[in-house]
PDB file of N, CA and C in Angstrom:
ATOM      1  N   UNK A   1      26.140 126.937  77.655  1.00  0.00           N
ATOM      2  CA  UNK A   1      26.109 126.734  79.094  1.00  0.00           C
ATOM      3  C   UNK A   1      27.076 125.617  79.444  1.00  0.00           C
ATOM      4  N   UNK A   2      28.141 125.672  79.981  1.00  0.00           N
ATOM      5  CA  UNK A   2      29.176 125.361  80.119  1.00  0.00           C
ATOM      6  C   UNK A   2      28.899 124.155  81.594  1.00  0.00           C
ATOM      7  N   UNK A   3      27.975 125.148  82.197  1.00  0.00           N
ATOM      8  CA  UNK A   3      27.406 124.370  83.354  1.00  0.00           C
ATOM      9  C   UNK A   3      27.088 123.448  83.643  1.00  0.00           C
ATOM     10  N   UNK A   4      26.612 122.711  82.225  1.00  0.00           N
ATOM     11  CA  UNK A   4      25.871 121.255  82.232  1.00  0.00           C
ATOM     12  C   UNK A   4      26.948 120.452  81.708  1.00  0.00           C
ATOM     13  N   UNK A   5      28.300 120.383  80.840  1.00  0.00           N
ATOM     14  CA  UNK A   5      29.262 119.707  81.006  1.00  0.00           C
ATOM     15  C   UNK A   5      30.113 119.466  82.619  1.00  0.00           C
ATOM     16  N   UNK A   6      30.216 120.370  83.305  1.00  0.00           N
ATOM     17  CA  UNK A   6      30.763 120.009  84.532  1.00  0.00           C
ATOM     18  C   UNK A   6      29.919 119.437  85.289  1.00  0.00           C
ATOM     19  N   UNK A   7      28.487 119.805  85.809  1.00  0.00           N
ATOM     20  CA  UNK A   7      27.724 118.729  86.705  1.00  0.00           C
ATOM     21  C   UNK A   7      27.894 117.371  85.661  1.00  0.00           C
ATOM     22  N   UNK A   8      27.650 117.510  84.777  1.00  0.00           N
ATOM     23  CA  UNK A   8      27.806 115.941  84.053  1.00  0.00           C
ATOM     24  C   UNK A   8      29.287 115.240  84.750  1.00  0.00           C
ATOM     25  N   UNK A   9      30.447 115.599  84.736  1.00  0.00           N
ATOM     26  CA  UNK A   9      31.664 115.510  85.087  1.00  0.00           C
ATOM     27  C   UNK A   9      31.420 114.722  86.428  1.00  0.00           C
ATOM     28  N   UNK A  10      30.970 115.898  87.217  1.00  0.00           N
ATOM     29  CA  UNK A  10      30.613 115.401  88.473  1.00  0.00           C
ATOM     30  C   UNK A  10      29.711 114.290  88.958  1.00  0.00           C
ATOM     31  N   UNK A  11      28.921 114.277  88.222  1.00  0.00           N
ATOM     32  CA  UNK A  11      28.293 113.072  88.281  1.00  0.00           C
ATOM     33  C   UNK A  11      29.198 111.935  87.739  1.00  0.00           C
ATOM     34  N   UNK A  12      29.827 111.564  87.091  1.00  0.00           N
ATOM     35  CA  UNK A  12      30.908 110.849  86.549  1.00  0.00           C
ATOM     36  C   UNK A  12      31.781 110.488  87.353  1.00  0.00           C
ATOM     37  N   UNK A  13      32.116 111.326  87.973  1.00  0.00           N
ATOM     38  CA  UNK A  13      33.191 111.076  88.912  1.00  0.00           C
ATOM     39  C   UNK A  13      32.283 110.620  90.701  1.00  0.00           C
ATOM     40  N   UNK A  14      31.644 111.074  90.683  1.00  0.00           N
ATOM     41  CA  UNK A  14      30.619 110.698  92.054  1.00  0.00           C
ATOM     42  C   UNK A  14      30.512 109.255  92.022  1.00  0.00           C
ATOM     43  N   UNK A  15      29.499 109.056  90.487  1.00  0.00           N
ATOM     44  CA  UNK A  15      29.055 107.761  90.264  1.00  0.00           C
ATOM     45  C   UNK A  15      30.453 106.375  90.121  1.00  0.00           C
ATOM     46  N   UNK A  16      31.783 106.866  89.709  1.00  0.00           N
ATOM     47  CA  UNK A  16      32.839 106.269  89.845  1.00  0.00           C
ATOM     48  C   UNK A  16      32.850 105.431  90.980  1.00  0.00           C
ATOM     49  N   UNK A  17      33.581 106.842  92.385  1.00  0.00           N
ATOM     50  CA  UNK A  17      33.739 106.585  93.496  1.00  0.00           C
ATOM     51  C   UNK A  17      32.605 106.251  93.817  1.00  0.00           C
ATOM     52  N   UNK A  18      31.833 105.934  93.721  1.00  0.00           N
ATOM     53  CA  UNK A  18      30.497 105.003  94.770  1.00  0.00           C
ATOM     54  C   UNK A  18      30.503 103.320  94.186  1.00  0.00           C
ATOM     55  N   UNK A  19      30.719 104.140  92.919  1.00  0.00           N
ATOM     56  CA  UNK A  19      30.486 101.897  92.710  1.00  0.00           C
ATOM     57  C   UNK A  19      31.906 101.832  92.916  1.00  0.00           C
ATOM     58  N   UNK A  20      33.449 102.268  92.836  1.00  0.00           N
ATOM     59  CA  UNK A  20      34.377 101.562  93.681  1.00  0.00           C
ATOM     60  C   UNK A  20      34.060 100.728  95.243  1.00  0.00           C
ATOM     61  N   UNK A  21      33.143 101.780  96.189  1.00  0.00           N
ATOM     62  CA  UNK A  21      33.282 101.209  97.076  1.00  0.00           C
ATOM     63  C   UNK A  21      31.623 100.996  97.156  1.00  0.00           C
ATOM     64  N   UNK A  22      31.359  99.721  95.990  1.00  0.00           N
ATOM     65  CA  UNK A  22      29.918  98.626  95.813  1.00  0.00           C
ATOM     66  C   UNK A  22      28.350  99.565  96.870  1.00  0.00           C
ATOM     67  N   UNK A  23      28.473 101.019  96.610  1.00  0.00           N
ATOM     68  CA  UNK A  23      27.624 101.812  96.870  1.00  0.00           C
ATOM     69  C   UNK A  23      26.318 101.338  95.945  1.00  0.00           C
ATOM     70  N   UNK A  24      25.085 101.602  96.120  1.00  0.00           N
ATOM     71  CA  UNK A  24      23.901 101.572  95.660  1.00  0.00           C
ATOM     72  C   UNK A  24      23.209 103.119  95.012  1.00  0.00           C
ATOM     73  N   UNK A  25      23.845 103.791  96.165  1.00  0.00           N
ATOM     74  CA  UNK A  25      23.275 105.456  96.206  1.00  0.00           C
ATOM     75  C   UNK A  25      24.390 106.320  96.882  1.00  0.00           C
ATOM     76  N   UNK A  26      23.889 107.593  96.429  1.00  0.00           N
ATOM     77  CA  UNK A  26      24.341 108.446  96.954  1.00  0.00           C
ATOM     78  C   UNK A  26      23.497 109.296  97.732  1.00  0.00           C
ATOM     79  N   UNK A  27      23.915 109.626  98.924  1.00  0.00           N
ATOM     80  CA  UNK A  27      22.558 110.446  99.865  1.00  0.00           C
ATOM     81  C   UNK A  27      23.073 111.990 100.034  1.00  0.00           C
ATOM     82  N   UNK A  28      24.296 112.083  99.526  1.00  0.00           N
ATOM     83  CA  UNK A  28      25.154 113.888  99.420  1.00  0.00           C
ATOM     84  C   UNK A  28      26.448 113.721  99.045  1.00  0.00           C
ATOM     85  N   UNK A  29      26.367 114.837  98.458  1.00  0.00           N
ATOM     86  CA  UNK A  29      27.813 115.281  97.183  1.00  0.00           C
ATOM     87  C   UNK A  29      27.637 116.781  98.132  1.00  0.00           C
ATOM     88  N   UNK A  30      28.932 117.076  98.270  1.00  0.00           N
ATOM     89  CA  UNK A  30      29.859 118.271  98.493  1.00  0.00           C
ATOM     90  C   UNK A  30      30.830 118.674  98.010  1.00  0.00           C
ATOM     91  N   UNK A  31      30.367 120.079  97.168  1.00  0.00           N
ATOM     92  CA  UNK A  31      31.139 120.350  96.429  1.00  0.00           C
ATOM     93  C   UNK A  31      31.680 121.850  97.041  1.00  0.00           C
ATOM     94  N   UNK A  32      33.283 121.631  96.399  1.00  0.00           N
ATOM     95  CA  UNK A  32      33.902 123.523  96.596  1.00  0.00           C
ATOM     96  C   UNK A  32      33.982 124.044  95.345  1.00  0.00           C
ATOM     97  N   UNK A  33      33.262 125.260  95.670  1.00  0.00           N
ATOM     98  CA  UNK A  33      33.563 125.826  93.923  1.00  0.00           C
ATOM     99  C   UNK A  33      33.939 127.531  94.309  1.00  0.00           C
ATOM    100  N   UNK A  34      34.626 127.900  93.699  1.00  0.00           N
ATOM    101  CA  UNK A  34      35.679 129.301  94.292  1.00  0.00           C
ATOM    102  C   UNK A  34      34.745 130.453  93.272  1.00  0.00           C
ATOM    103  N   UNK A  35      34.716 131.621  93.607  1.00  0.00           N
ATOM    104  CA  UNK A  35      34.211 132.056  93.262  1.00  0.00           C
ATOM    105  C   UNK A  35      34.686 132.647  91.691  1.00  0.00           C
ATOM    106  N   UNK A  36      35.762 132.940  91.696  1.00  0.00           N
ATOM    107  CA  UNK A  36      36.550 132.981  90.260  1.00  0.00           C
ATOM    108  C   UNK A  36      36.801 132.076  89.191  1.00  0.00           C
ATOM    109  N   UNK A  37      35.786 130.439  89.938  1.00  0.00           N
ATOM    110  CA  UNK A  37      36.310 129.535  88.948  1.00  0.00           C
ATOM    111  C   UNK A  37      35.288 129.373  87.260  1.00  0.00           C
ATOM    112  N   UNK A  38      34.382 130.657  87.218  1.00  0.00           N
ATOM    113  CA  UNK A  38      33.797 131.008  86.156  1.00  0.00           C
ATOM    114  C   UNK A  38      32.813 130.357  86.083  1.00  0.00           C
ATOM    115  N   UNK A  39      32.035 129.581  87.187  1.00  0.00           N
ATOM    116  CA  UNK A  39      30.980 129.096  87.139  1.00  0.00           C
ATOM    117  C   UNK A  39      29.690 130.083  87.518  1.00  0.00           C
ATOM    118  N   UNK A  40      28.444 129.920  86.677  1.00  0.00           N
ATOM    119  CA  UNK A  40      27.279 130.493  87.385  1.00  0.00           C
ATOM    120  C   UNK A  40      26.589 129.839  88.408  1.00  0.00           C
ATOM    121  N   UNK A  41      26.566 130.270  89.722  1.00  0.00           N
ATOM    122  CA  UNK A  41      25.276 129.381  90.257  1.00  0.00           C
ATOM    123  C   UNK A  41      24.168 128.890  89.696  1.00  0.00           C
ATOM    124  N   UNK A  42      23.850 130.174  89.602  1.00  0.00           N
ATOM    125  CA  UNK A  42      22.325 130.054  89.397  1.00  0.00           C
ATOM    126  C   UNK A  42      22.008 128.514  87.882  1.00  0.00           C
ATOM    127  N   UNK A  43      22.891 128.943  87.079  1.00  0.00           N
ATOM    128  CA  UNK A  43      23.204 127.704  85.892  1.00  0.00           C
ATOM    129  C   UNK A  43      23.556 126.302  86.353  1.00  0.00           C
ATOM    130  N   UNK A  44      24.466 126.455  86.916  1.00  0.00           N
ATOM    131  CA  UNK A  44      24.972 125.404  87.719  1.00  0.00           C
ATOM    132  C   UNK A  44      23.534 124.829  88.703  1.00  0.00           C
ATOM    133  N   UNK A  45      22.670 125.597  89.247  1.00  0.00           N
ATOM    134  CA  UNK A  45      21.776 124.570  89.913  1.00  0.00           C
ATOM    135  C   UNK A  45      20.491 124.412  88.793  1.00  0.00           C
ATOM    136  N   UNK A  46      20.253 124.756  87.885  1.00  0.00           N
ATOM    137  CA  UNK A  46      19.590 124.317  86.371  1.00  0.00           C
ATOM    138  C   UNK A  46      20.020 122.838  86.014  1.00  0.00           C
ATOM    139  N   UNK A  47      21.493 122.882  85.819  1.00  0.00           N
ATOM    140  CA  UNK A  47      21.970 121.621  85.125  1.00  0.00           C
ATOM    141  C   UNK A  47      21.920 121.177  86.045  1.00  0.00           C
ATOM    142  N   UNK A  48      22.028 120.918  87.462  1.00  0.00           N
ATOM    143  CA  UNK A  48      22.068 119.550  88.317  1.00  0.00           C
ATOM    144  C   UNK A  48      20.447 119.217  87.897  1.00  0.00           C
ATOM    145  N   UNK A  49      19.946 120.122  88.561  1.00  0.00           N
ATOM    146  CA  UNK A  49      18.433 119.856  88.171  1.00  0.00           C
ATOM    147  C   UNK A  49      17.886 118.706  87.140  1.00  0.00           C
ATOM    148  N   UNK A  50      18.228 119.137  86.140  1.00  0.00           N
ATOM    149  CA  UNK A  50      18.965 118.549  84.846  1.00  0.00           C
ATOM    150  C   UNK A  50      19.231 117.140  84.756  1.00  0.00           C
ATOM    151  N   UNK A  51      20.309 117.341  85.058  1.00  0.00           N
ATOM    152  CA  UNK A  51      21.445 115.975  84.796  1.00  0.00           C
ATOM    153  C   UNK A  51      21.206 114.892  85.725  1.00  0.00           C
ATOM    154  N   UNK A  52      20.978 115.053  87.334  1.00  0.00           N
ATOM    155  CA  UNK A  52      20.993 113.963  88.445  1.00  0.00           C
ATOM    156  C   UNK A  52      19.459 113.414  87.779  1.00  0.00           C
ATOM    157  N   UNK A  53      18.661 113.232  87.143  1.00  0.00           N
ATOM    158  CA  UNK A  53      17.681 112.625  86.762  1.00  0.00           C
ATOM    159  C   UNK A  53      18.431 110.859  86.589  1.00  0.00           C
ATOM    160  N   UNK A  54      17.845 109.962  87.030  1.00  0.00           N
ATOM    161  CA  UNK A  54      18.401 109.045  86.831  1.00  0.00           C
ATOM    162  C   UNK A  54      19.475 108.144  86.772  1.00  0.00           C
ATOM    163  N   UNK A  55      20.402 109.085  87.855  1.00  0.00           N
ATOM    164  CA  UNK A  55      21.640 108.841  88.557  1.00  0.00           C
ATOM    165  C   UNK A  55      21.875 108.060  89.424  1.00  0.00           C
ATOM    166  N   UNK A  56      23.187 107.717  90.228  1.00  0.00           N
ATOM    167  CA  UNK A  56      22.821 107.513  91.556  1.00  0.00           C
ATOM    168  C   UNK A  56      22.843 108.602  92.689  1.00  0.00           C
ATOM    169  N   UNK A  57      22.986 110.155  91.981  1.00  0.00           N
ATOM    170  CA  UNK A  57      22.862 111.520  92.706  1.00  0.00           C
ATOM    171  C   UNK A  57      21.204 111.798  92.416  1.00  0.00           C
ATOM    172  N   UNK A  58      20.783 111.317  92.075  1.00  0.00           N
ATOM    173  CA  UNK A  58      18.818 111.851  92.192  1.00  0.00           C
ATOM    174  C   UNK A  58      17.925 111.965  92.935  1.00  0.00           C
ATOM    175  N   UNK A  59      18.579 111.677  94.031  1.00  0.00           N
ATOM    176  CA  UNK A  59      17.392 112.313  95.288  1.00  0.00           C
ATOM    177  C   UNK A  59      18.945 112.350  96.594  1.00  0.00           C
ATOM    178  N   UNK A  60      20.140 112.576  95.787  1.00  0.00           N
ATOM    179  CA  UNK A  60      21.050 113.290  97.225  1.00  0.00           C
ATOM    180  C   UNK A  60      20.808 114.965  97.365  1.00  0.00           C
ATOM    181  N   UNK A  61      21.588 114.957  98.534  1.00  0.00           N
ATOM    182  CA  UNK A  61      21.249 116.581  99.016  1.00  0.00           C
ATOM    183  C   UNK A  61      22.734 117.209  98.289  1.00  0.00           C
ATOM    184  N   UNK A  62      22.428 118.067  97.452  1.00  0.00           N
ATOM    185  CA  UNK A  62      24.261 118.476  97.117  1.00  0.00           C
ATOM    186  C   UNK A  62      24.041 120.069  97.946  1.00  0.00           C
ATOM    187  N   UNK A  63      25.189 119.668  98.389  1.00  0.00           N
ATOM    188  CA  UNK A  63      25.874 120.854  99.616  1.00  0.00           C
ATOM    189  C   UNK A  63      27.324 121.700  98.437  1.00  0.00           C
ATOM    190  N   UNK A  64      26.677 122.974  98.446  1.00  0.00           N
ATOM    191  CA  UNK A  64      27.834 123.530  97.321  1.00  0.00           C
ATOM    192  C   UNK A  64      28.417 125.072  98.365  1.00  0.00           C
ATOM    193  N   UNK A  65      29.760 124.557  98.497  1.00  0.00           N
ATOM    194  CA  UNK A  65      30.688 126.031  99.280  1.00  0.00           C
ATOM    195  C   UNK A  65      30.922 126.819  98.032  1.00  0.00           C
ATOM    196  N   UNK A  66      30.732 127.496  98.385  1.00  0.00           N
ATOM    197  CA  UNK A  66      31.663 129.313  97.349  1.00  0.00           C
ATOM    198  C   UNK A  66      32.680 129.493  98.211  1.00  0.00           C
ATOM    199  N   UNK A  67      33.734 129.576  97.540  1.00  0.00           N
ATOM    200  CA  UNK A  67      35.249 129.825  98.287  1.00  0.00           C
ATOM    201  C   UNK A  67      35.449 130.770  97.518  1.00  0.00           C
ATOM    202  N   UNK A  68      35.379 132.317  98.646  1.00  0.00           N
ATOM    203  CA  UNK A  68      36.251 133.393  98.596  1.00  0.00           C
ATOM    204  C   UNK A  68      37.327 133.121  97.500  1.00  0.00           C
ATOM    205  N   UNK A  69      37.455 134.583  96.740  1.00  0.00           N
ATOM    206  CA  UNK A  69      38.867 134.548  95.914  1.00  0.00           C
ATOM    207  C   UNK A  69      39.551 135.347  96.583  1.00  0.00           C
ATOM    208  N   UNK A  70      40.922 134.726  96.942  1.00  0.00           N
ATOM    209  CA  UNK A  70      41.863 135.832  98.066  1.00  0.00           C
ATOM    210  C   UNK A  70      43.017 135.703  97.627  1.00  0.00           C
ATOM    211  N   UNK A  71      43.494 137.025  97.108  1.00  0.00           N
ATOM    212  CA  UNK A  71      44.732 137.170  96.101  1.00  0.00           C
ATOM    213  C   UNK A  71      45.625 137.624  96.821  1.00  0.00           C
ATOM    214  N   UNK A  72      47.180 137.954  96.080  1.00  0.00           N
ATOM    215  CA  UNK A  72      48.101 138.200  97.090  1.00  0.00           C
ATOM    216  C   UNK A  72      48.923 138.960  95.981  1.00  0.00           C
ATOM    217  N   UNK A  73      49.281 140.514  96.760  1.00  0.00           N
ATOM    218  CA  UNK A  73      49.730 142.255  95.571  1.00  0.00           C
ATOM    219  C   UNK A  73      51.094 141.170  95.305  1.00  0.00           C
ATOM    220  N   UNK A  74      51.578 141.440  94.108  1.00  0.00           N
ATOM    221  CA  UNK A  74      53.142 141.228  93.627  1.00  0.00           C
ATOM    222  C   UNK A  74      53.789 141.951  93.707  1.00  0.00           C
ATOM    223  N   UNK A  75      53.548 143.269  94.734  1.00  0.00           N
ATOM    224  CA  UNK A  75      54.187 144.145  95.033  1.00  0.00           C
ATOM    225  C   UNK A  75      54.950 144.303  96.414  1.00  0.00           C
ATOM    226  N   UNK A  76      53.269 144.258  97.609  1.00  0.00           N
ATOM    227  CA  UNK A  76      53.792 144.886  99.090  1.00  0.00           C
ATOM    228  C   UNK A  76      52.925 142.726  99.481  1.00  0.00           C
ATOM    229  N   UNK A  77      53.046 142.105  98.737  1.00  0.00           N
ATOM    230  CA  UNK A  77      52.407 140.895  99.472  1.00  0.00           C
ATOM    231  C   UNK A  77      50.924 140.852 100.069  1.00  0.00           C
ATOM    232  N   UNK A  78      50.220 141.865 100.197  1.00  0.00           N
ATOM    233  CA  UNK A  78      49.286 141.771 100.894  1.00  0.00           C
ATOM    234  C   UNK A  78      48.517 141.068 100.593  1.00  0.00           C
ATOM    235  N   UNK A  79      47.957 140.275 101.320  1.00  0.00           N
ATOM    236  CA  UNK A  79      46.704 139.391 101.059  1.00  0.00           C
ATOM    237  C   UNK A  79      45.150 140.351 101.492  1.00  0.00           C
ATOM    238  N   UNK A  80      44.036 139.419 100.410  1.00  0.00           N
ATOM    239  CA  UNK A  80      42.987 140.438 100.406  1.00  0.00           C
ATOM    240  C   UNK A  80      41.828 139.228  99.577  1.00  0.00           C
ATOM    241  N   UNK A  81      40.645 139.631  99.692  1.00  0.00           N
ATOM    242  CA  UNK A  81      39.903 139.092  99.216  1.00  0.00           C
ATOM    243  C   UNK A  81      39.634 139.977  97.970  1.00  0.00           C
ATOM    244  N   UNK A  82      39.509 139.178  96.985  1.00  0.00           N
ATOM    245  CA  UNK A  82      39.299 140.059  95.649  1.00  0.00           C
ATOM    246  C   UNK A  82      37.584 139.795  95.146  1.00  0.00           C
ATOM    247  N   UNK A  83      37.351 140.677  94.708  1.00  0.00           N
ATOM    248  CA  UNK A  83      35.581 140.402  94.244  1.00  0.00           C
ATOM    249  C   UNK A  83      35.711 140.104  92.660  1.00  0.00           C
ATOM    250  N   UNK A  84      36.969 141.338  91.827  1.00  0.00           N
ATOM    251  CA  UNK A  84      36.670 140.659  90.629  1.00  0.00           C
ATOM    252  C   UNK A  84      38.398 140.437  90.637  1.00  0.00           C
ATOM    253  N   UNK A  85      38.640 140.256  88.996  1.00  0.00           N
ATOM    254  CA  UNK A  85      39.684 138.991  88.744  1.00  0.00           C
ATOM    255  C   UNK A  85      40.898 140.564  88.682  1.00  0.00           C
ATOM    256  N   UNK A  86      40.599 141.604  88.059  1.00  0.00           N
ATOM    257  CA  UNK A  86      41.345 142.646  88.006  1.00  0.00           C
ATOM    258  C   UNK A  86      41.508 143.706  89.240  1.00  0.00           C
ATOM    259  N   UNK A  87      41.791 143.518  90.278  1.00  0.00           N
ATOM    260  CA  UNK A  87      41.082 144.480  91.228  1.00  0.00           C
ATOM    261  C   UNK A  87      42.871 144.789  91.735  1.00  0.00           C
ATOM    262  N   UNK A  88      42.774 145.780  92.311  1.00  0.00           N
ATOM    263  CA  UNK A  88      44.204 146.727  92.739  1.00  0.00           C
ATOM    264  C   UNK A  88      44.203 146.254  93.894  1.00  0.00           C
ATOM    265  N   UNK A  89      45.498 146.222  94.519  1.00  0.00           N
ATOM    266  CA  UNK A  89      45.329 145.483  96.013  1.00  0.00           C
ATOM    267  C   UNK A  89      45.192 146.978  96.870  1.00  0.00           C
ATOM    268  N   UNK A  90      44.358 147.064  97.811  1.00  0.00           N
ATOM    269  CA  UNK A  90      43.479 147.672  98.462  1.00  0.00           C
ATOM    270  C   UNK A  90      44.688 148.403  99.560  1.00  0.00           C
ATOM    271  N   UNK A  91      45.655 147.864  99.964  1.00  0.00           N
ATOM    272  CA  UNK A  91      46.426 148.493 100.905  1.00  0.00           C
ATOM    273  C   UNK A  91      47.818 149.599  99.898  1.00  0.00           C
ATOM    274  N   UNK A  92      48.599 148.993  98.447  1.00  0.00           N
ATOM    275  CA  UNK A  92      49.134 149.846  97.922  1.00  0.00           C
ATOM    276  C   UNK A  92      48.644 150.499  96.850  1.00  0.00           C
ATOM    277  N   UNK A  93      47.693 149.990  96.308  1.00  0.00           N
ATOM    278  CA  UNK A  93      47.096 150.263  94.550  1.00  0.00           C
ATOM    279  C   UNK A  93      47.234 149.707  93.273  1.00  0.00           C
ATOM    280  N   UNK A  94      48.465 148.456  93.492  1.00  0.00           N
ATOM    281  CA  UNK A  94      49.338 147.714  92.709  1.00  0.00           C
ATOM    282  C   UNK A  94      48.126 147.029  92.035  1.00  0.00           C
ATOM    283  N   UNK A  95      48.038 146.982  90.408  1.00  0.00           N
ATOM    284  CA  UNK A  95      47.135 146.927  89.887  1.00  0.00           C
ATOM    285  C   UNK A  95      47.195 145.058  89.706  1.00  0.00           C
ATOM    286  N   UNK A  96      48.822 144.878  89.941  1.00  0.00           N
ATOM    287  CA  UNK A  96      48.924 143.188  89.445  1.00  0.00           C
ATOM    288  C   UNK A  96      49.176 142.476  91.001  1.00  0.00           C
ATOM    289  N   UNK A  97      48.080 141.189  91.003  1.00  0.00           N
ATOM    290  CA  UNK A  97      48.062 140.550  92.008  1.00  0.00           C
ATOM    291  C   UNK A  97      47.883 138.998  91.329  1.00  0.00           C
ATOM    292  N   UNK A  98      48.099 138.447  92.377  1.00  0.00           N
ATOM    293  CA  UNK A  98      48.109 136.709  91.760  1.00  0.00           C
ATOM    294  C   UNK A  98      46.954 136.243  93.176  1.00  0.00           C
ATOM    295  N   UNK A  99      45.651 135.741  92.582  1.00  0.00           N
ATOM    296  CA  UNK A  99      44.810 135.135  93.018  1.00  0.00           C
ATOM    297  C   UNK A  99      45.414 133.793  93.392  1.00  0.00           C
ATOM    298  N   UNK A 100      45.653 132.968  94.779  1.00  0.00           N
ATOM    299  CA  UNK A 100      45.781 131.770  94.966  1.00  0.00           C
ATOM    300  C   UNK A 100      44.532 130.705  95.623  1.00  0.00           C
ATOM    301  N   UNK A 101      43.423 131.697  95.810  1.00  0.00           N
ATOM    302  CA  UNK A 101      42.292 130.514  96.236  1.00  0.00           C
ATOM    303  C   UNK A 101      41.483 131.457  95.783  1.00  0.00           C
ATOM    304  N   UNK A 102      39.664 130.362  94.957  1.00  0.00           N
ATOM    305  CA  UNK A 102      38.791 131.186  94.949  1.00  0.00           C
ATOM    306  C   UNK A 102      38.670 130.984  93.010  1.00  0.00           C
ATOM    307  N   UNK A 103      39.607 129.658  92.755  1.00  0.00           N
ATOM    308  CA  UNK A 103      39.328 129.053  91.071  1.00  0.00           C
ATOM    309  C   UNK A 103      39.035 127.661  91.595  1.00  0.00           C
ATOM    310  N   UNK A 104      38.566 126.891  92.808  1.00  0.00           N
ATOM    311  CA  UNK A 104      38.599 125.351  92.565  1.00  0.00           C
ATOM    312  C   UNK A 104      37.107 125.179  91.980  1.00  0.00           C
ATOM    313  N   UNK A 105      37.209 123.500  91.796  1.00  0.00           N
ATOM    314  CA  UNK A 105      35.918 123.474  91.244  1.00  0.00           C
ATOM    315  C   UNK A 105      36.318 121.875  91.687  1.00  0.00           C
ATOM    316  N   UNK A 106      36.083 121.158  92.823  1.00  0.00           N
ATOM    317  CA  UNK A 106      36.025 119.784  93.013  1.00  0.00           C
ATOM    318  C   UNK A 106      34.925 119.330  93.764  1.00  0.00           C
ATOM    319  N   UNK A 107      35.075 118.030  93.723  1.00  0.00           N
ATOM    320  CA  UNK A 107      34.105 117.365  94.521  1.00  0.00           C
ATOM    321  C   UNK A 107      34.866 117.229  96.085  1.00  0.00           C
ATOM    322  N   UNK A 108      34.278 117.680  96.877  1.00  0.00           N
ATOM    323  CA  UNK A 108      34.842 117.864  98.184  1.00  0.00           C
ATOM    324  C   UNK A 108      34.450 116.307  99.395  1.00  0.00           C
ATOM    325  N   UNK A 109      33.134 115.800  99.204  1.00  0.00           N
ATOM    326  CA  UNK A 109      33.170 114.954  99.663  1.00  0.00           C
ATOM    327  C   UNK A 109      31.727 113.976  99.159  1.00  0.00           C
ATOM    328  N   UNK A 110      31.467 112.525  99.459  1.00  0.00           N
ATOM    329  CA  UNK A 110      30.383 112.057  99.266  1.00  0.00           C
ATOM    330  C   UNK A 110      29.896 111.188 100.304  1.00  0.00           C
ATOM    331  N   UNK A 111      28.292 110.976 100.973  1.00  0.00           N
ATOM    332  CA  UNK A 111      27.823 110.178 101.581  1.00  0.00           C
ATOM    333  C   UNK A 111      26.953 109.036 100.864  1.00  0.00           C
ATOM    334  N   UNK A 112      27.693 107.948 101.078  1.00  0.00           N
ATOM    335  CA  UNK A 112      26.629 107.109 100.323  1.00  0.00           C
ATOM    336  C   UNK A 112      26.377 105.912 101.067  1.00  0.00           C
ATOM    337  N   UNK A 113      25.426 104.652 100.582  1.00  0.00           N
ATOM    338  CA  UNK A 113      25.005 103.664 100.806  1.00  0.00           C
ATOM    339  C   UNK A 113      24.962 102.463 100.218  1.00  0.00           C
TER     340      UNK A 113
END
């Protein structure tokens, strides 16, 4: 489960930026995570579960976006939302497309105290 190294990450990096700016707590983490970026939800909210035990994320609210994967044909250009990573672009059939959003995996923002 791959899942519980990245919330760990995130917590790492949360807990960073808060004691830079002499934070106590954190009251919400917002995160973007794309839908292609090979994460499970459902895993992914296990390991927070998990991991924020004894943090300064242990009683914040984490707010998590799924960002659409929206690829673009290397053929006719079309842009399209893709569901999986191999999918034909929908307007010519062109089997090769280049996904440009819909792999992030960052911390998008934090509220703290």
């Amino acid at each position: 489960m791959h899942e519980l190294s990245i919330v760990m990450s995130i917590i790492e990096i949360a807990e960073e930026n808060a004691k830079n700016e002499n934070a106590s707590v954190i009251t919400e983490i917002e995160l973007d995570i794309g839908k292609q970026a090979g994460v499970v939800m459902e895993a992914l909210t296990f390991a927070i579960d998990s991991a924020k035990m004894g943090t300064l994320l242990e009683n914040a609210e984490w707010k998590i976006n799924e960002i659409p994967a929206k690829a673009r044909c290397a053929s006719c250009q079309y842009e399209f939302e893709a569901q999986q990573l191999f999918e034909p672009c929908p307007k010519c059939g062109n089997p090769f497309s280049d996904i440009f959003e819909g792999r992030e995996l960052k911390v998008k923002s934090l509220k703290i105290e």
